[in-house]
PDB file of N, CA and C in Angstrom:
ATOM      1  N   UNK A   1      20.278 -61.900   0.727  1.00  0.00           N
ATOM      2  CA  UNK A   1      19.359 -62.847   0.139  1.00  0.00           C
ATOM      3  C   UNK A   1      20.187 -63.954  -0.505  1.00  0.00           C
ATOM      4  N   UNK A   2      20.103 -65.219  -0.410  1.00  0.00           N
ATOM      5  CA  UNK A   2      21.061 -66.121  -0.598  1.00  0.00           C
ATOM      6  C   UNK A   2      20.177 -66.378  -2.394  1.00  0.00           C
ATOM      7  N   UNK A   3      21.085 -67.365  -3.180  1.00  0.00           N
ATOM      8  CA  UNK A   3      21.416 -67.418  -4.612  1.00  0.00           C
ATOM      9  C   UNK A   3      19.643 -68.022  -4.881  1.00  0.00           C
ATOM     10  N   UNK A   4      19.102 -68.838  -4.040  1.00  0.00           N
ATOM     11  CA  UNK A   4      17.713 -68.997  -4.297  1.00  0.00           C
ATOM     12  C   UNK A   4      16.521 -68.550  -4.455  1.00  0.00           C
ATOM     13  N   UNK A   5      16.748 -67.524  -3.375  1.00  0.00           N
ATOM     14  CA  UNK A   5      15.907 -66.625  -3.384  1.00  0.00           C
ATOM     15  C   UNK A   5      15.659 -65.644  -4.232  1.00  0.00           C
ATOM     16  N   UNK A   6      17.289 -65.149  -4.553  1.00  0.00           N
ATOM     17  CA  UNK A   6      17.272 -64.288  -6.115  1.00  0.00           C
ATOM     18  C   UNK A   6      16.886 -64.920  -7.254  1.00  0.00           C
ATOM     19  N   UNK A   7      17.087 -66.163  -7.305  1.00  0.00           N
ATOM     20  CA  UNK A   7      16.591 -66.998  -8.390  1.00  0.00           C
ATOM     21  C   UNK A   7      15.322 -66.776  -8.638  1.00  0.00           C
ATOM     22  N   UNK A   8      14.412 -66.818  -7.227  1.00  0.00           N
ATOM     23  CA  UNK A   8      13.108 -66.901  -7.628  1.00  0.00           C
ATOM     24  C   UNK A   8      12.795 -65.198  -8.078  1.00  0.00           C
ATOM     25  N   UNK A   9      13.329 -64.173  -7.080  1.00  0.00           N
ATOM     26  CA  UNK A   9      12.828 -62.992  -7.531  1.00  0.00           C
ATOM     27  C   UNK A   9      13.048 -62.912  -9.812  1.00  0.00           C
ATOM     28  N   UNK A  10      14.217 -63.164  -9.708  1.00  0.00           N
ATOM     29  CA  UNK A  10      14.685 -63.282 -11.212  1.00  0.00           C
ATOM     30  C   UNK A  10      13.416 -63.800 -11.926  1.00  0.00           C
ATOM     31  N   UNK A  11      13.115 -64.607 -11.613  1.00  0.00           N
ATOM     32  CA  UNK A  11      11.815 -65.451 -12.164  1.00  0.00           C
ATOM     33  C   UNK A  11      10.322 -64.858 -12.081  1.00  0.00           C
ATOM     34  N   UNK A  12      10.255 -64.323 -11.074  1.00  0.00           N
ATOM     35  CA  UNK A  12       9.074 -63.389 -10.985  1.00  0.00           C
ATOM     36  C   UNK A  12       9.223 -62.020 -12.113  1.00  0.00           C
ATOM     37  N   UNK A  13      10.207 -61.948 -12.050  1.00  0.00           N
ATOM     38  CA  UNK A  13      10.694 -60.169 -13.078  1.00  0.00           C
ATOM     39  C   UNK A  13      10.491 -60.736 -14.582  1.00  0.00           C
ATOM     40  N   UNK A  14      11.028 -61.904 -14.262  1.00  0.00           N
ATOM     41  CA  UNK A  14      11.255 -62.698 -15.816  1.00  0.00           C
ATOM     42  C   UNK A  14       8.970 -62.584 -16.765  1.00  0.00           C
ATOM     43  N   UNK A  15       8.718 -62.958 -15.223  1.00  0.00           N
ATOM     44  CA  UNK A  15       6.735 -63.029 -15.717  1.00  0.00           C
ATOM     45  C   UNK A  15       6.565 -61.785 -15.787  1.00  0.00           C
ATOM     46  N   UNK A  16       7.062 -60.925 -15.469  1.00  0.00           N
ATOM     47  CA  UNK A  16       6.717 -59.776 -15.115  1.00  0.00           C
ATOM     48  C   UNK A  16       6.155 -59.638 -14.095  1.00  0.00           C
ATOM     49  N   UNK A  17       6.134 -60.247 -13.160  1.00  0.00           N
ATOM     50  CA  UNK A  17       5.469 -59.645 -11.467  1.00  0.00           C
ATOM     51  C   UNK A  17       6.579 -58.681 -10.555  1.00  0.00           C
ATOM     52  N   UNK A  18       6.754 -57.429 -11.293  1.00  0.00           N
ATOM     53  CA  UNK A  18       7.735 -56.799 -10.399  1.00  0.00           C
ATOM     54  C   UNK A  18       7.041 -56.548  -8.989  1.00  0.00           C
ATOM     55  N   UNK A  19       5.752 -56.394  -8.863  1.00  0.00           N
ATOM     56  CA  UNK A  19       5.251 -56.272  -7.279  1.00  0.00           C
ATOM     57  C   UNK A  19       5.249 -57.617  -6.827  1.00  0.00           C
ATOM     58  N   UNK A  20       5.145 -58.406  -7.130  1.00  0.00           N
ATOM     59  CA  UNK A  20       5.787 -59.834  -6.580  1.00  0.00           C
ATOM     60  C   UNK A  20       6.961 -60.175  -5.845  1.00  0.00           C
ATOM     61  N   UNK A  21       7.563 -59.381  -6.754  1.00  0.00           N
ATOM     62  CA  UNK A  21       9.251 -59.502  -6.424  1.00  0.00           C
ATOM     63  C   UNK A  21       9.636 -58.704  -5.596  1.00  0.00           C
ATOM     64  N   UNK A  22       8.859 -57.549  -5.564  1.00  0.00           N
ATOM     65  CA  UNK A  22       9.347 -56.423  -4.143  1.00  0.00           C
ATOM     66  C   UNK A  22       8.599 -57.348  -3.141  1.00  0.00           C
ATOM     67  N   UNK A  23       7.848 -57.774  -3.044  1.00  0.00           N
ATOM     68  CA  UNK A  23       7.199 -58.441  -1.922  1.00  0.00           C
ATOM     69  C   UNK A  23       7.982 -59.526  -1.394  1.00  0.00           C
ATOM     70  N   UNK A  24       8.522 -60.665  -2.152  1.00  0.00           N
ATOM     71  CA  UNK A  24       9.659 -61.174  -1.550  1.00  0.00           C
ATOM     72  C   UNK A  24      10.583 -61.011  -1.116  1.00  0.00           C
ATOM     73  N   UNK A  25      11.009 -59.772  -2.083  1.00  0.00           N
ATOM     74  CA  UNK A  25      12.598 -58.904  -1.738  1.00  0.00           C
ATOM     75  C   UNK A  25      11.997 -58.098   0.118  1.00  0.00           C
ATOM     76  N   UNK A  26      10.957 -57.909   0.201  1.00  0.00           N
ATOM     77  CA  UNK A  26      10.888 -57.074   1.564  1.00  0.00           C
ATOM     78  C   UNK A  26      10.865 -58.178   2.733  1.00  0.00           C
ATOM     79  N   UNK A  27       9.758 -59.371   2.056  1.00  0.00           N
ATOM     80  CA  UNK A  27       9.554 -60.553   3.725  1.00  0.00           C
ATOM     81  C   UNK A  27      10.927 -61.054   3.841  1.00  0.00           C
ATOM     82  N   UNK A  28      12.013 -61.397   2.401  1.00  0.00           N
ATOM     83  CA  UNK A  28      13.353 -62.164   3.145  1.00  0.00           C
ATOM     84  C   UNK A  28      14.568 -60.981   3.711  1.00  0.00           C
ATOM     85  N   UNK A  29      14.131 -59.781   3.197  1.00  0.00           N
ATOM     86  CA  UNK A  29      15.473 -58.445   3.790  1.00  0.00           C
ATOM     87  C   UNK A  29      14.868 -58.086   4.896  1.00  0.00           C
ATOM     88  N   UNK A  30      13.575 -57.645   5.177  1.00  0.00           N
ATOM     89  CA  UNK A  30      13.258 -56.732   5.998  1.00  0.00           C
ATOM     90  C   UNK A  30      13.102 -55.153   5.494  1.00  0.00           C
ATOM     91  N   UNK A  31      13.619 -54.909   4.297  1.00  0.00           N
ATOM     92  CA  UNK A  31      13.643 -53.720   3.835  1.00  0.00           C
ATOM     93  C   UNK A  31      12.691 -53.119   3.718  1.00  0.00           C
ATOM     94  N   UNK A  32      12.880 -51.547   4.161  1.00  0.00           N
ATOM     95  CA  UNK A  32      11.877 -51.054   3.445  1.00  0.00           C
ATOM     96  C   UNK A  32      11.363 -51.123   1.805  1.00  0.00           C
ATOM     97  N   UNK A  33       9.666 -50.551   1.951  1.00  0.00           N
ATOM     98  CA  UNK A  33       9.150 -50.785   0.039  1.00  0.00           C
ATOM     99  C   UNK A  33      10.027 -49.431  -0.790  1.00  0.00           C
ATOM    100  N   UNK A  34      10.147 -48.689  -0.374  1.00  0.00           N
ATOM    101  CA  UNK A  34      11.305 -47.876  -1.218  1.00  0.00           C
ATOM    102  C   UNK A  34      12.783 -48.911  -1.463  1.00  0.00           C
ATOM    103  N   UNK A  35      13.537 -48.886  -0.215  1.00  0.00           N
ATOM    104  CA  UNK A  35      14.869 -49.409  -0.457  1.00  0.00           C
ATOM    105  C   UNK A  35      14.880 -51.283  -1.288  1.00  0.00           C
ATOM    106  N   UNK A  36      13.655 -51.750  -1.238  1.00  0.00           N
ATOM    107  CA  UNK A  36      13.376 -53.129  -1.481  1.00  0.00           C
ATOM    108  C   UNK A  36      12.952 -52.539  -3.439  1.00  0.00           C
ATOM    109  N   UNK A  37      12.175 -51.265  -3.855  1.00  0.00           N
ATOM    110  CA  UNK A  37      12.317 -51.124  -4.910  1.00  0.00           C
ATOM    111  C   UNK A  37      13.495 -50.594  -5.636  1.00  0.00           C
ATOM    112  N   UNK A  38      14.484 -50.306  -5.529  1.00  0.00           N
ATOM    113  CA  UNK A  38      15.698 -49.605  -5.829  1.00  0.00           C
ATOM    114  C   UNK A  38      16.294 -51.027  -5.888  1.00  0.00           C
ATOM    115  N   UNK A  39      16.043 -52.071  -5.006  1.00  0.00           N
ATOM    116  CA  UNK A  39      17.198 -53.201  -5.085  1.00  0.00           C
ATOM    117  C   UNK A  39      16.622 -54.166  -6.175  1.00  0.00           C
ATOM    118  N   UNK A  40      15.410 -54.317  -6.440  1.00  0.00           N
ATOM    119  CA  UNK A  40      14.477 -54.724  -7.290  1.00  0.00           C
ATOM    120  C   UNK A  40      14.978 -54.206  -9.014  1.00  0.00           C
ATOM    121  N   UNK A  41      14.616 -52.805  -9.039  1.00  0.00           N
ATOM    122  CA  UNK A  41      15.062 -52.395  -9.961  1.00  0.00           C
ATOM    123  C   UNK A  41      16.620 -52.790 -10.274  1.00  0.00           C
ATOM    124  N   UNK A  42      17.523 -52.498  -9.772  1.00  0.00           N
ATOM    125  CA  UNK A  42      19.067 -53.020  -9.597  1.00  0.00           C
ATOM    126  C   UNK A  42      19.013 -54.485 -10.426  1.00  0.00           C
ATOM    127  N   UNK A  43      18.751 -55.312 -10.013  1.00  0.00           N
ATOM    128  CA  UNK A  43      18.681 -56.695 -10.276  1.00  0.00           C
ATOM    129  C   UNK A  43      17.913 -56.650 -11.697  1.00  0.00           C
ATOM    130  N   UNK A  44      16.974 -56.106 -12.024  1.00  0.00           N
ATOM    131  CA  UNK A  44      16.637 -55.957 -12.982  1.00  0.00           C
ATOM    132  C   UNK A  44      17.528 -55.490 -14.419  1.00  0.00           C
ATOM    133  N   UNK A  45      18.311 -54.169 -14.016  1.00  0.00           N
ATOM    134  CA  UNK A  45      19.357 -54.049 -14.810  1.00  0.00           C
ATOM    135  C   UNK A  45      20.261 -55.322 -14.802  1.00  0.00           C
ATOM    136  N   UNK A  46      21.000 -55.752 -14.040  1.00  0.00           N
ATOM    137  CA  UNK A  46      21.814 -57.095 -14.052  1.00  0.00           C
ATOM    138  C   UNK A  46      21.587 -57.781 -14.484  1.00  0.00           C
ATOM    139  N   UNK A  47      20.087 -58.433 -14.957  1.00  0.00           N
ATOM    140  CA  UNK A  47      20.010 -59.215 -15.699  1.00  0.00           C
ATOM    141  C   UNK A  47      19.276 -58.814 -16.793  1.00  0.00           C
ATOM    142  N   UNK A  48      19.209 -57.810 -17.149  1.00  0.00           N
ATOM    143  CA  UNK A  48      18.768 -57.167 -18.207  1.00  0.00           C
ATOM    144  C   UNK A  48      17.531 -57.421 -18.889  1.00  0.00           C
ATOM    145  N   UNK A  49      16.662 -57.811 -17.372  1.00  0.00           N
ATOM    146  CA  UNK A  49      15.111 -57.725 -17.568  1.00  0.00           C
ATOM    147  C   UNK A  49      14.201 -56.316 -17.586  1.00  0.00           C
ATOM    148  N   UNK A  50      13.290 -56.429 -18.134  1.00  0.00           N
ATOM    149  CA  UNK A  50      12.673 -54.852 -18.027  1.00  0.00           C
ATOM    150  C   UNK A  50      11.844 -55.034 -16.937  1.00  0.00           C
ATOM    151  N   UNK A  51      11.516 -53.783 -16.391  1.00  0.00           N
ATOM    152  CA  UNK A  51      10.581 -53.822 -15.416  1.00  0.00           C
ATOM    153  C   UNK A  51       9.488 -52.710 -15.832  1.00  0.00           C
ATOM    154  N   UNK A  52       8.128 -53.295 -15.582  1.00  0.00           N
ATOM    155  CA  UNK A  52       7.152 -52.473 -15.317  1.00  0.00           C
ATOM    156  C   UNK A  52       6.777 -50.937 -15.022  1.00  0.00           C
ATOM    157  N   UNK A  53       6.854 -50.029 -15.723  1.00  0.00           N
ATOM    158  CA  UNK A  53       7.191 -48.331 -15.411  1.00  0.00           C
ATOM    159  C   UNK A  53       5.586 -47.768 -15.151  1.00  0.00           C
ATOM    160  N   UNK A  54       4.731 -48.489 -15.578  1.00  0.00           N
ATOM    161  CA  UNK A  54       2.807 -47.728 -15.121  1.00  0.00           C
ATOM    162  C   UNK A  54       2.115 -49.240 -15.731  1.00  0.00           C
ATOM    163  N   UNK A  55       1.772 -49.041 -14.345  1.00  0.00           N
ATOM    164  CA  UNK A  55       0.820 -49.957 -13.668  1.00  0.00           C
ATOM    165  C   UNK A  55      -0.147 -50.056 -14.624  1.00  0.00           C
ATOM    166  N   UNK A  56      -0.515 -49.054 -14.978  1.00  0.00           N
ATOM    167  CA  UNK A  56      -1.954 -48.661 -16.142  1.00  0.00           C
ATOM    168  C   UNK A  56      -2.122 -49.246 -17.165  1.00  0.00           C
ATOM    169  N   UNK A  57      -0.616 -49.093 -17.938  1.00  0.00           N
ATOM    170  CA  UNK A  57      -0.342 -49.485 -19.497  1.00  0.00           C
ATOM    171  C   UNK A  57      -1.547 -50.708 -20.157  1.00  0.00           C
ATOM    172  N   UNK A  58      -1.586 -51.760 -19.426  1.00  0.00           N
ATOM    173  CA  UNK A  58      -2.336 -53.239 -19.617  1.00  0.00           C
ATOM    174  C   UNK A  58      -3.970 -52.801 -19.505  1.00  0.00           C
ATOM    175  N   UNK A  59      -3.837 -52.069 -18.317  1.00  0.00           N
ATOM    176  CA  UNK A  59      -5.716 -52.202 -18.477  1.00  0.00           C
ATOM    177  C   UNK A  59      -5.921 -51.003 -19.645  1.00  0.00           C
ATOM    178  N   UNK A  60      -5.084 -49.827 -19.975  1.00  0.00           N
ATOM    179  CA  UNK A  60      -5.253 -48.963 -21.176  1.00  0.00           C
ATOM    180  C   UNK A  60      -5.519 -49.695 -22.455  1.00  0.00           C
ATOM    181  N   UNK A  61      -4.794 -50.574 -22.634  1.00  0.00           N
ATOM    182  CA  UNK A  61      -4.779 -51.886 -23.790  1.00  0.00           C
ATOM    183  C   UNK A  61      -5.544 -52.373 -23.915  1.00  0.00           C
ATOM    184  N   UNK A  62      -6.024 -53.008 -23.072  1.00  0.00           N
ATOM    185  CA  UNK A  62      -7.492 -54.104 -22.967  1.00  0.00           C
ATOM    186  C   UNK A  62      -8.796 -53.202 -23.314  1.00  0.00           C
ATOM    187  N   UNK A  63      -8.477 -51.611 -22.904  1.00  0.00           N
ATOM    188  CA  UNK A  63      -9.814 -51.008 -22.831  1.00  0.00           C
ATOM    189  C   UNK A  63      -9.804 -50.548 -24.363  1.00  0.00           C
ATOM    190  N   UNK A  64      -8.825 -50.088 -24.801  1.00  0.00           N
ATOM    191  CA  UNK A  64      -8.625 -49.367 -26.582  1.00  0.00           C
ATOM    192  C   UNK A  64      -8.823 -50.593 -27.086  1.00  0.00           C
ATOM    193  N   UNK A  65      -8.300 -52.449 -26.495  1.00  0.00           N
ATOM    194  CA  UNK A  65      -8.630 -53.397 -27.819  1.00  0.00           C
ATOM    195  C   UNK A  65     -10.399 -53.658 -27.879  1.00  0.00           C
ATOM    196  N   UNK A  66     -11.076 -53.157 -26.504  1.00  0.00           N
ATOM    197  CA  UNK A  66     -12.336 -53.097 -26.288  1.00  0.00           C
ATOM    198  C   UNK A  66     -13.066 -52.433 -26.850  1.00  0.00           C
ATOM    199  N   UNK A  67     -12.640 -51.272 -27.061  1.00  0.00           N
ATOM    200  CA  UNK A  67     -13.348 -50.140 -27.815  1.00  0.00           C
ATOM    201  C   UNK A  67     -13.108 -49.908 -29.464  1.00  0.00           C
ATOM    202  N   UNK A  68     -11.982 -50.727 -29.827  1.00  0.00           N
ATOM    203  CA  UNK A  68     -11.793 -51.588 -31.282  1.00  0.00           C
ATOM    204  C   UNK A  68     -12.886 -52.448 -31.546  1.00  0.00           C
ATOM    205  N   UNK A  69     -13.031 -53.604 -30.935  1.00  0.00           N
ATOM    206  CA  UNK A  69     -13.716 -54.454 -30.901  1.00  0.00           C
ATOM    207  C   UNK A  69     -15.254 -54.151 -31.124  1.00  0.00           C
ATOM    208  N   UNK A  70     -15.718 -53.277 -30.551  1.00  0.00           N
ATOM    209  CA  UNK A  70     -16.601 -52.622 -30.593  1.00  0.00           C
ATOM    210  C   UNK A  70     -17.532 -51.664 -31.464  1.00  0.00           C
ATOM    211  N   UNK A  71     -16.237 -50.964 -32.073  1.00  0.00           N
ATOM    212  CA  UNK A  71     -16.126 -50.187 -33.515  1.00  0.00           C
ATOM    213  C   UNK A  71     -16.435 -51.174 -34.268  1.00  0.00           C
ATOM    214  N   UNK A  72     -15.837 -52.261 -34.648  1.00  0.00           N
ATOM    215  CA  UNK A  72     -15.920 -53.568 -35.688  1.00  0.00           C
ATOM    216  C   UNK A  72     -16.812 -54.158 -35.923  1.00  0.00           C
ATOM    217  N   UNK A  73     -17.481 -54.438 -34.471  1.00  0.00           N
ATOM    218  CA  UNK A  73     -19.121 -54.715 -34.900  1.00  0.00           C
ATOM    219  C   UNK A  73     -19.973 -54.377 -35.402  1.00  0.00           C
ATOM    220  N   UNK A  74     -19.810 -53.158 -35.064  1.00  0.00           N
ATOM    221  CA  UNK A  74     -20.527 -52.036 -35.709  1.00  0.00           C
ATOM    222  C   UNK A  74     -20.557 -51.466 -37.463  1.00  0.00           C
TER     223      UNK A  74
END
């Protein structure tokens, strides 16, 4: 993957779109979605971005600040 392309994956990790970034990392390698996540993750350590560990975490959040919200009105 030439220095641009990592740039952009970098930038996607940076928003947090790690499924973004496997998706680019697979259309410009060809890699498989396993070996394209391992290289994903990799790059992630290197630049000492975090990556995404459950998918869930965000809509769990939204639903407990929902059910806060809710309590309060009350």
């Amino acid at each position: 993957m030439d220095e641009d392309k990592e740039g952009l994956v970098v930038m996607l990790l940076k928003e947090g779109s790690t499924g973004h970034a496997i998706r680019l990392f697979r259309e410009e390698t060809g890699a498989d979605r396993e070996k394209a996540r391992h290289a994903i993750a990799e790059l992630s350590r290197r630049h000492d971005l975090p990556t995404r560990r459950n998918g869930l975490l965000p809509l769990v959040l939204i639903g407990l600040a929902g059910l806060l919200g809710l309590a309060i009105a009350f």
